[in-house]
C-alpha atoms as a PDB file:
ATOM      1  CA  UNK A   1      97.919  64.342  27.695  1.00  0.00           C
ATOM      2  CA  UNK A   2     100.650  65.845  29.951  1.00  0.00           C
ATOM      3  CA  UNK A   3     104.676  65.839  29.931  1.00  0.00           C
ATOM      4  CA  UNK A   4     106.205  65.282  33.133  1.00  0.00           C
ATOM      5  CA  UNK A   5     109.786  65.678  32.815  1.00  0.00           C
ATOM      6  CA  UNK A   6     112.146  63.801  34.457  1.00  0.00           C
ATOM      7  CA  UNK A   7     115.430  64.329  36.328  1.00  0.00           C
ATOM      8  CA  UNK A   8     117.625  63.653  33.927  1.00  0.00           C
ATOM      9  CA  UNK A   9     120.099  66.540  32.869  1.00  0.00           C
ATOM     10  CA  UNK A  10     120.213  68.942  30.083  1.00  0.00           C
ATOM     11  CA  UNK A  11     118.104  72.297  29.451  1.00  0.00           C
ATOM     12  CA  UNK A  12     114.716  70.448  27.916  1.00  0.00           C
ATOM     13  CA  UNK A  13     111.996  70.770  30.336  1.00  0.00           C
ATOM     14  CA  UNK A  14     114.113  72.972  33.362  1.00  0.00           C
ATOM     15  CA  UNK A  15     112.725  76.476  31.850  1.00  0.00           C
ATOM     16  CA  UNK A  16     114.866  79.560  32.269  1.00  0.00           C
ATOM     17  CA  UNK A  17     118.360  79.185  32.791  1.00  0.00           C
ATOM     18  CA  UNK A  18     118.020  82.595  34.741  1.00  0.00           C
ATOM     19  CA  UNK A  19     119.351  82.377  38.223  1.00  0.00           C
ATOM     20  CA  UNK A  20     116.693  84.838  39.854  1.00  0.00           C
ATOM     21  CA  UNK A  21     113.207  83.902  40.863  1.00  0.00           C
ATOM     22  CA  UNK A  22     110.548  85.411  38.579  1.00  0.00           C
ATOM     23  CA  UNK A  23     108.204  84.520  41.149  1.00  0.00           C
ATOM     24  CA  UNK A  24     109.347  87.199  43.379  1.00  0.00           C
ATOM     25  CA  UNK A  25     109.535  89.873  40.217  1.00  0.00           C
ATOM     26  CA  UNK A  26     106.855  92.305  40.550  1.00  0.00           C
ATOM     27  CA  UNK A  27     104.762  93.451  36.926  1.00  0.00           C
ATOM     28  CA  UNK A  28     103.358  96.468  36.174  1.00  0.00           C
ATOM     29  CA  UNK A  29     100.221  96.064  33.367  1.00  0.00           C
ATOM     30  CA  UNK A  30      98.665  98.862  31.108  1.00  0.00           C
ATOM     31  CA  UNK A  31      94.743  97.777  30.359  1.00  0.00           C
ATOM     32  CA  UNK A  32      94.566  98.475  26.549  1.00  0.00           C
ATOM     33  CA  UNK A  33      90.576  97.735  26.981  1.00  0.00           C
ATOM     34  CA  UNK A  34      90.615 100.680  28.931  1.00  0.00           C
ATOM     35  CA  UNK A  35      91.646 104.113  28.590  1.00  0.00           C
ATOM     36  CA  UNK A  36      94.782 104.214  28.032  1.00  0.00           C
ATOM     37  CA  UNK A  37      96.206 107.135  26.023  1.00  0.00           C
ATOM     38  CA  UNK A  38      97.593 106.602  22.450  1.00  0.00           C
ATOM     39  CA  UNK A  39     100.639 108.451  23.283  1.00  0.00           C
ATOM     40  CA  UNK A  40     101.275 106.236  26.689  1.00  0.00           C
ATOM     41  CA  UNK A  41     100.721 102.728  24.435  1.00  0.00           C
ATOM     42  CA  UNK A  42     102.802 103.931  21.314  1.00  0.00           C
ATOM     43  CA  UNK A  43     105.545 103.932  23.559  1.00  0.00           C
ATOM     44  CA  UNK A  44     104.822 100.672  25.455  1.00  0.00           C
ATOM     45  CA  UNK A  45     104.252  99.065  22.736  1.00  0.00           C
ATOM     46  CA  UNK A  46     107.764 100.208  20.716  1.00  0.00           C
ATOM     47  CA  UNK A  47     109.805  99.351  23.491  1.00  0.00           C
ATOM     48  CA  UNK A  48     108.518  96.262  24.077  1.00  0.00           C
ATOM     49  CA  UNK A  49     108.103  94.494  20.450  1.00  0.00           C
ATOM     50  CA  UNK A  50     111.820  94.784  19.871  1.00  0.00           C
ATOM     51  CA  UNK A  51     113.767  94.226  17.168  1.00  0.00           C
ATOM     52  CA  UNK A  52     111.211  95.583  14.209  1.00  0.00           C
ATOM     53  CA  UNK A  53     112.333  95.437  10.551  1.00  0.00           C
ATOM     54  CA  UNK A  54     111.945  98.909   9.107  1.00  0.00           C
ATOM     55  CA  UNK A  55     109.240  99.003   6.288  1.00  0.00           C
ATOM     56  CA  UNK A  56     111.205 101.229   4.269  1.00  0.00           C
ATOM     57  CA  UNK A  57     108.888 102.054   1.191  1.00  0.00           C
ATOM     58  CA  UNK A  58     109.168 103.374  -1.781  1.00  0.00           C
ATOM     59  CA  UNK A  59     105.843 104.737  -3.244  1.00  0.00           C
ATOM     60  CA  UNK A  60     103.831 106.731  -6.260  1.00  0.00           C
ATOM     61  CA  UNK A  61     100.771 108.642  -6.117  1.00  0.00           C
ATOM     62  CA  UNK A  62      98.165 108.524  -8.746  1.00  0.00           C
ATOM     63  CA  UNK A  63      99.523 111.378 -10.249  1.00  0.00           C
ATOM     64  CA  UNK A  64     103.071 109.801 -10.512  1.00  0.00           C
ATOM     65  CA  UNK A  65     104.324 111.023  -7.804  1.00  0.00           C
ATOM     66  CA  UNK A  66     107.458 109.161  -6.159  1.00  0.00           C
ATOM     67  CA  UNK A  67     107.420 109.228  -2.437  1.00  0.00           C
ATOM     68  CA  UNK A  68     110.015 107.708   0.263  1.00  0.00           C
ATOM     69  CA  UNK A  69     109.424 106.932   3.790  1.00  0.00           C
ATOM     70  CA  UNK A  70     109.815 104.373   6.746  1.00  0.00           C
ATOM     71  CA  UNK A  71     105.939 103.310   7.279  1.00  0.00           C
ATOM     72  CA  UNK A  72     105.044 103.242  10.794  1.00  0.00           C
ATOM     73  CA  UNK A  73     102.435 103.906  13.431  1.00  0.00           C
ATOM     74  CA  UNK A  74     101.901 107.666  13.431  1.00  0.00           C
ATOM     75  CA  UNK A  75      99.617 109.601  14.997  1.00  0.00           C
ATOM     76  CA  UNK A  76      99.801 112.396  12.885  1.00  0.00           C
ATOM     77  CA  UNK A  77      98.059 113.026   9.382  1.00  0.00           C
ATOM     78  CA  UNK A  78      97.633 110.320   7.097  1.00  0.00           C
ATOM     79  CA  UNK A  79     101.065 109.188   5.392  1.00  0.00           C
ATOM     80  CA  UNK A  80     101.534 110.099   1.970  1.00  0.00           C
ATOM     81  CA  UNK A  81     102.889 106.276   1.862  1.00  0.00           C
ATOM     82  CA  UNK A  82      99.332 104.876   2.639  1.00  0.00           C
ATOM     83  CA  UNK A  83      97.478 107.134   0.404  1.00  0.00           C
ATOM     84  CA  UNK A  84      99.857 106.290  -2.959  1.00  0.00           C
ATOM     85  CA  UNK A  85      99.566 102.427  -2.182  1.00  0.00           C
ATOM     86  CA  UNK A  86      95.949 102.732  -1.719  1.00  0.00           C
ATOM     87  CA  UNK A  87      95.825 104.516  -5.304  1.00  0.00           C
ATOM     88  CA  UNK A  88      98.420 102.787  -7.758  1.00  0.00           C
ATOM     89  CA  UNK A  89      98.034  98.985  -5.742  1.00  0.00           C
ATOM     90  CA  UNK A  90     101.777  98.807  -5.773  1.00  0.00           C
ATOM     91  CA  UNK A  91     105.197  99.736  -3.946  1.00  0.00           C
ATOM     92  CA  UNK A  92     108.562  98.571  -3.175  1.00  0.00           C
ATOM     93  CA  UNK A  93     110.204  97.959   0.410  1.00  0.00           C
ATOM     94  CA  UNK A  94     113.986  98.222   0.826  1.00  0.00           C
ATOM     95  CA  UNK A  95     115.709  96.383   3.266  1.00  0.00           C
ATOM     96  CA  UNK A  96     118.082  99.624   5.499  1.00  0.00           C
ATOM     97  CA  UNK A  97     121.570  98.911   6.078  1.00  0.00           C
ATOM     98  CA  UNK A  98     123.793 100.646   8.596  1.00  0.00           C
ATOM     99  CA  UNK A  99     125.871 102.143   5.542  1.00  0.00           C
ATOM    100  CA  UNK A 100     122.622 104.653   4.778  1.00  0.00           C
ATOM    101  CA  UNK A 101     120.680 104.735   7.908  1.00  0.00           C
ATOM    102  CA  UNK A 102     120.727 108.542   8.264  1.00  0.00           C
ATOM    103  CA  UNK A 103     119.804 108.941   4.699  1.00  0.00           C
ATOM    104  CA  UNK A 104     117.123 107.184   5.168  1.00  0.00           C
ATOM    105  CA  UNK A 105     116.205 108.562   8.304  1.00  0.00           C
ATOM    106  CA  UNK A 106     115.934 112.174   6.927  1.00  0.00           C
ATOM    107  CA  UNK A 107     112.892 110.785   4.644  1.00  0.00           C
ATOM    108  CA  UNK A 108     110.851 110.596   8.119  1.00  0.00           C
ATOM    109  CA  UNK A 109     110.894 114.770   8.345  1.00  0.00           C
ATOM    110  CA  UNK A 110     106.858 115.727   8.023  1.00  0.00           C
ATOM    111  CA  UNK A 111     107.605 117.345   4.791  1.00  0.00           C
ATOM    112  CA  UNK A 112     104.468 118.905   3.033  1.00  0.00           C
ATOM    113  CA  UNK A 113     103.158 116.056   0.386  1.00  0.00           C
ATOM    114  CA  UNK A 114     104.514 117.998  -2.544  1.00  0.00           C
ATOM    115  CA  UNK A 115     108.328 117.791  -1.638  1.00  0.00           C
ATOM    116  CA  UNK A 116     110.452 114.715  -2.681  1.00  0.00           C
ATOM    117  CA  UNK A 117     112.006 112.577   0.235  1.00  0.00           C
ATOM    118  CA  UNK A 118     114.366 111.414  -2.928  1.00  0.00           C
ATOM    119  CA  UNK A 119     116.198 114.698  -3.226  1.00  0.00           C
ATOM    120  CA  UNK A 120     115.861 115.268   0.800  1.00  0.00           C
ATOM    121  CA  UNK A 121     117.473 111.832   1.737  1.00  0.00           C
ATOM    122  CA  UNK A 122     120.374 111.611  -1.673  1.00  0.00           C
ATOM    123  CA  UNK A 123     119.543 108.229  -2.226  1.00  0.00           C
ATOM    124  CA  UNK A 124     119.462 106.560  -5.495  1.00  0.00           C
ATOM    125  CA  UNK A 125     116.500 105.446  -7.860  1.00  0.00           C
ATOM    126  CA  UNK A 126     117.178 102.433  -9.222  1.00  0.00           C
ATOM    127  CA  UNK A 127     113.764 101.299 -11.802  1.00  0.00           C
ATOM    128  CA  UNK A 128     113.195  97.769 -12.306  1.00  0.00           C
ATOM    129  CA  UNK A 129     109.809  96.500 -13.689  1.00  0.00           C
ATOM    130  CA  UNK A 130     108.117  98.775 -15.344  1.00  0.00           C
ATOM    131  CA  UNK A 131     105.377 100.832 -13.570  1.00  0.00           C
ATOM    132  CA  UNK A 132     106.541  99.565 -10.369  1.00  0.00           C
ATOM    133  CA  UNK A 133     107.860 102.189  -7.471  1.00  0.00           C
ATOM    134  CA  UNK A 134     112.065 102.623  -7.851  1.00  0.00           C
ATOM    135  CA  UNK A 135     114.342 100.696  -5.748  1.00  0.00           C
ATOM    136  CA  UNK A 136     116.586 102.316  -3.318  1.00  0.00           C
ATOM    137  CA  UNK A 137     119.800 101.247  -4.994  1.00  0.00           C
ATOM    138  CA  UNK A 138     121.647 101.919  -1.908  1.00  0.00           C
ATOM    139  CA  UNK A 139     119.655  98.956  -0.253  1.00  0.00           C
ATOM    140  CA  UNK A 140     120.827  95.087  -0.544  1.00  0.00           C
ATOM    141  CA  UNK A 141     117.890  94.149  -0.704  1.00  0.00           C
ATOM    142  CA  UNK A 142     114.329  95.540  -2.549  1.00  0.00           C
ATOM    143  CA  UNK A 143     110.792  93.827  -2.618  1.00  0.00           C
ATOM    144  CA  UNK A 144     108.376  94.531  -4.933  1.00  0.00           C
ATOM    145  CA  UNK A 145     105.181  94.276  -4.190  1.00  0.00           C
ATOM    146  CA  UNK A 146     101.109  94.414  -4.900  1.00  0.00           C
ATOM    147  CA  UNK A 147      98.835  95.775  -2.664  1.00  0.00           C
ATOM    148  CA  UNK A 148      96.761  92.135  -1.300  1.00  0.00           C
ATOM    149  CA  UNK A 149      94.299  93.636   1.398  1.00  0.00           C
ATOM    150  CA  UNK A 150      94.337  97.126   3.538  1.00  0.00           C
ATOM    151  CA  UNK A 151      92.333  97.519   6.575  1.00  0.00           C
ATOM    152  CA  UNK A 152      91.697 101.151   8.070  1.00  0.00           C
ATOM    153  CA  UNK A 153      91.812 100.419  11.965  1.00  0.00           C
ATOM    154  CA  UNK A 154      90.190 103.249  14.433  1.00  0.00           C
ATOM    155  CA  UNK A 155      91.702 104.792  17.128  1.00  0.00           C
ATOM    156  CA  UNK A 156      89.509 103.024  19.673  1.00  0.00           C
ATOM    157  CA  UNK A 157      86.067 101.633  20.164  1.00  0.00           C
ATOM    158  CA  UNK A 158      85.197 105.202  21.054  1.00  0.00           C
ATOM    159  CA  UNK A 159      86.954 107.149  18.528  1.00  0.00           C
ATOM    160  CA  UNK A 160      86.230 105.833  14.892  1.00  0.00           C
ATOM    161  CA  UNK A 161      88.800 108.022  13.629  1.00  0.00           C
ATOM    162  CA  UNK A 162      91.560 106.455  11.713  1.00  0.00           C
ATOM    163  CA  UNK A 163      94.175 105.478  13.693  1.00  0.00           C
ATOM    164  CA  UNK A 164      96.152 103.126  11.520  1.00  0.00           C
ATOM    165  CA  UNK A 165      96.411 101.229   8.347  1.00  0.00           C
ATOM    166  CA  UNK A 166      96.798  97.909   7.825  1.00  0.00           C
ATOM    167  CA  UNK A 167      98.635  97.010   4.603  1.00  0.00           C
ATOM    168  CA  UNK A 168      99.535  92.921   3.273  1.00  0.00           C
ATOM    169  CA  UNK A 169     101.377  93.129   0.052  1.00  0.00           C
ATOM    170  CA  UNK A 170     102.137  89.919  -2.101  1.00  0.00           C
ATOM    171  CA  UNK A 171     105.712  90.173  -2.872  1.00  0.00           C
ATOM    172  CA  UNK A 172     105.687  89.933  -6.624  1.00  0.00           C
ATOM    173  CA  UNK A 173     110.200  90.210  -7.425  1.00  0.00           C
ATOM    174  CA  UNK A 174     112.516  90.171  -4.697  1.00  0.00           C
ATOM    175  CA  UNK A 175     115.840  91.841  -6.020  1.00  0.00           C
ATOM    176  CA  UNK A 176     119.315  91.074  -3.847  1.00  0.00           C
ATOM    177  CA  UNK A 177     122.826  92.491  -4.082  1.00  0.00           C
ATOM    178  CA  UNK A 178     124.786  89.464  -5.079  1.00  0.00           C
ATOM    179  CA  UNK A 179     127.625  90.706  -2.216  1.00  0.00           C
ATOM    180  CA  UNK A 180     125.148  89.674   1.163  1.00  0.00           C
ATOM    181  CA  UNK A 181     124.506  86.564  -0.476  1.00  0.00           C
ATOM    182  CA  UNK A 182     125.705  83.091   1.793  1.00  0.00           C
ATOM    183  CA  UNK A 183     127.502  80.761   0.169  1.00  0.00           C
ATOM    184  CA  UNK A 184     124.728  78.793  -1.121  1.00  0.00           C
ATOM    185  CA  UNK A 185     123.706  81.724  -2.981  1.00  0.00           C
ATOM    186  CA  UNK A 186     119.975  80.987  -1.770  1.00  0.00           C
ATOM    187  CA  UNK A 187     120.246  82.621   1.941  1.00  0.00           C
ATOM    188  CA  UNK A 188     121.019  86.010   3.060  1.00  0.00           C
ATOM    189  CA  UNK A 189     124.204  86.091   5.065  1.00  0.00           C
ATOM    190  CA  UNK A 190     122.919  88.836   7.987  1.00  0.00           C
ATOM    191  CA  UNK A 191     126.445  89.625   8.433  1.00  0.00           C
ATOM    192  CA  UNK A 192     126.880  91.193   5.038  1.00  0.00           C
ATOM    193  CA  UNK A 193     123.810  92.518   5.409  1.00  0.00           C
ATOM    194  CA  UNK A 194     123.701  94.680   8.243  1.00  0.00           C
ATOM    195  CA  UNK A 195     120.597  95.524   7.969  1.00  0.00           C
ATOM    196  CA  UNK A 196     119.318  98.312  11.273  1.00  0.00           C
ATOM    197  CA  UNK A 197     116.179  97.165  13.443  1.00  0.00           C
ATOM    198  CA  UNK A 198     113.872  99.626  15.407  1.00  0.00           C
ATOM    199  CA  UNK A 199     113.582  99.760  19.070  1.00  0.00           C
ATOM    200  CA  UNK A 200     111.560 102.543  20.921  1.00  0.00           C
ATOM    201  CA  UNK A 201     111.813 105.634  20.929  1.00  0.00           C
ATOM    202  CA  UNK A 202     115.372 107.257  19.115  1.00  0.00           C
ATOM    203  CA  UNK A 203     116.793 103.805  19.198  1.00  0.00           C
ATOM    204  CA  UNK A 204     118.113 101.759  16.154  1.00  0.00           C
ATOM    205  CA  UNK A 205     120.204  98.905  16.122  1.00  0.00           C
ATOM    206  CA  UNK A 206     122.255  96.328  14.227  1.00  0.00           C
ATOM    207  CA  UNK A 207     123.121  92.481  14.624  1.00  0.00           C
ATOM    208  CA  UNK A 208     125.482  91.537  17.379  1.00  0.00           C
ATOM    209  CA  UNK A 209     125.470  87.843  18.928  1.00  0.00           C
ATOM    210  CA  UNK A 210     124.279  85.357  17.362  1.00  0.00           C
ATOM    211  CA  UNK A 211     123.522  81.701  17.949  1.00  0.00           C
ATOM    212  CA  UNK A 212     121.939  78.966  16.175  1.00  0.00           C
ATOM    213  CA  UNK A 213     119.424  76.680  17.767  1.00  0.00           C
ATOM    214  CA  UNK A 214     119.058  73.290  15.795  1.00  0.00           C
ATOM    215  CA  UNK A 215     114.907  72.314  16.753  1.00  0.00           C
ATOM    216  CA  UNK A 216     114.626  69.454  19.202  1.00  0.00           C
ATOM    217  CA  UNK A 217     113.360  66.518  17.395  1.00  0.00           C
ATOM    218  CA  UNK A 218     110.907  64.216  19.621  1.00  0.00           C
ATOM    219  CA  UNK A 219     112.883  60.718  18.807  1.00  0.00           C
ATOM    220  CA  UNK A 220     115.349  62.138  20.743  1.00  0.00           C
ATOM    221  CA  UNK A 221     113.578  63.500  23.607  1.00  0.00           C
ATOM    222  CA  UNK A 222     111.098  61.189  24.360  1.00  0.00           C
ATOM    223  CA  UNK A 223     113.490  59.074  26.325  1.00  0.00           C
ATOM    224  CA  UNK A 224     113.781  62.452  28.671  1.00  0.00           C
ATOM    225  CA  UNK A 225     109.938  62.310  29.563  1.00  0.00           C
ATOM    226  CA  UNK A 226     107.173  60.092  30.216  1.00  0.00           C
ATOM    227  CA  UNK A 227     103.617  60.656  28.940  1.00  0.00           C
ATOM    228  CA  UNK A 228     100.287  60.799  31.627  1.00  0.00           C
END
């Protein structure tokens, strides 16, 4: 079945609303199947998948432990983040606002595994469940959470060293600060929130415009096309 639309007005079915031809733009590609250097793709890749929600995770090893980090793609030694949720099967990701985004920026230093990214960053413990990783209290918003599957992914098809880990957690309590709540008291109003993104390389930032975008329903469009 195809959708021919018709001339009749309105954005649906017209594409970009860009005035330039994209035809005429010219591309350059990177060939991940080939050999492409980890260090080149990192920062293709963190550039281009933009915003990204910080994983900020709060974590304790076997041996109890407590540990603080953003969890990211690194190539450098194993996080100590990976290697406590790997042990215990649990840890907590807090949501960063703009209000503590340095403090929680100074828990990225490579510190050696036995120093505490708690004292280093001043942030707050804040304990909920028991024998679950503290909350940042500092954050709006905390997810606790059990380890569902990991997957240790290598470096290439070449290289079976570990390159990354995969981690899927099922979020077991979700704990919000009453004051980012909407009005409804069931949504998170992002304005209160102000919760930081990643982009690539130094780059951080914040909510600015937004716009809502009600989804076309087909009752209403179908008049606008005709079906082949």
């Amino acid at each position: 079945m195809r959708l021919l639309a018709t001339a009749t007005g309105g954005t649906n079915g017209e594409g970009t609303n860009q005035l330039r031809n994209f035809r005429d733009e010219r591309y350059k590609s990177w060939d991940f199947a080939a050999d492409v250097p980890p260090k080149n793709g990192y920062k293709v890749l963190t550039s281009a998948i933009i915003p990204r929600p910080i994983a900020f995770v709060s974590s304790v090893s076997a041996e109890g432990a407590p540990n603080l980090a953003p969890f990211s793609l690194s190539p450098r030694r194993p996080k100590d983040t990976r290697e406590n949720i790997l042990s215990t099967k649990k840890f907590t990701v807090n949501i960063i606002s703009d209000d503590f985004i340095e403090a929680a920026n100074s828990t990225s230093v490579e510190a050696p595994a036995d120093v505490d990214e708690w004292l280093i960053s001043g942030l707050t413990m804040a304990y909920g469940e028991s024998g679950w990783p503290a909350r940042v209290r500092e954050s709006a918003i905390s997810l606790e959470c059990e380890l569902y599957f990991s997957k240790d992914i290598p470096k290439s098809e070449a290289d079976a060293t570990i390159g990354t880990t995969l981690i899927l957690g099922l979020i077991k309590k979700v704990h919000i600060r009453k004051s980012v709540l909407s009005d409804d008291g069931e949504s998170v109003d992002p304005r209160k929130l102000r919760a930081v993104a990643r982009l690539g390389g130094l780059e951080y930032a914040t909510i600015g415009h937004r716009f809502e975008l009600p989804r076309p329903s087909w009752k209403e469009l179908k008049d606008s096309f005709r079906v082949k």
